[in-house]
Protein backbone atom coordinates (compact mmCIF):
# COMPACT_ATOMS: atom_id res chain seq x y z
CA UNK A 1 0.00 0.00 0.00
CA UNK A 2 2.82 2.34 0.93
CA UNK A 3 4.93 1.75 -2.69
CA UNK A 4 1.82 2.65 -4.21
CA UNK A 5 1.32 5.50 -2.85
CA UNK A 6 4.85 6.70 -3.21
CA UNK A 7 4.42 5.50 -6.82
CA UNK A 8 1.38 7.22 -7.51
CA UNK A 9 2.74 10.40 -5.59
CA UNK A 10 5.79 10.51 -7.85
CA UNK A 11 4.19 10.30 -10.63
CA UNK A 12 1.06 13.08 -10.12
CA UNK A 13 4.60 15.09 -9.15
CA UNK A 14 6.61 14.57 -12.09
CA UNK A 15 2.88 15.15 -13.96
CA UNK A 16 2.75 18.44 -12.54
CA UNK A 17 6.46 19.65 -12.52
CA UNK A 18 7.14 18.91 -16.49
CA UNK A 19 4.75 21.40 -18.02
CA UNK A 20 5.29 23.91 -15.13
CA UNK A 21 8.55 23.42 -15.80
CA UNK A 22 8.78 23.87 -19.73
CA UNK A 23 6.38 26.30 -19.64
CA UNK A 24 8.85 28.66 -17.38
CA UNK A 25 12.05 27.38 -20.04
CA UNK A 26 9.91 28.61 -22.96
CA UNK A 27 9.04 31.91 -21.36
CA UNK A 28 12.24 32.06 -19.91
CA UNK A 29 14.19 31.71 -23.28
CA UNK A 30 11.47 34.24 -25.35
CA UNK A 31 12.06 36.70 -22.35
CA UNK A 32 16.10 36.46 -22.98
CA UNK A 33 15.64 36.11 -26.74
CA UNK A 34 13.77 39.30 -26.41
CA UNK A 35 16.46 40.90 -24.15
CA UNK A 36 19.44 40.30 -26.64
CA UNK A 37 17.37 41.48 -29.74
CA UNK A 38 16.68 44.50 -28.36
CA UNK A 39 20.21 45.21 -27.11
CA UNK A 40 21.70 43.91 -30.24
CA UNK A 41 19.91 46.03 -32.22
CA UNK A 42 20.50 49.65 -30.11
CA UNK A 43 23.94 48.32 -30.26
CA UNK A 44 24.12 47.93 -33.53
CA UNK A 45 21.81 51.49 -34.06
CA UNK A 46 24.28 53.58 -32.34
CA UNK A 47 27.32 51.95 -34.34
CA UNK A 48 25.53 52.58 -37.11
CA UNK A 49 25.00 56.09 -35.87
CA UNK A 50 28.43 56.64 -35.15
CA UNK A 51 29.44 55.48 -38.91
């Protein structure tokens, strides 16, 4: 009775923690996608600028 309990507590958890989890990755790496674009491109704007 315990194992399955353990077992089926493991598993709701790992059920739960994936898409939480790859849902904060994804926003995470759009967020920092986001971040470099824009600093690559004022970068690039005010070497442009400077030309």
């Amino acid at each position: 009775d315990t194992q399955f309990t353990s077992q089926f507590t493991s598993q709701l958890t790992s059920e739960l923690t994936f898409p939480l989890t790859s849902q904060l990755t994804s926003s995470l790496t759009s967020q920092f996608t986001s971040l470099l674009t824009a600093q690559f491109t004022s970068q690039l704007k005010s070497q442009l600028i400077c030309l």
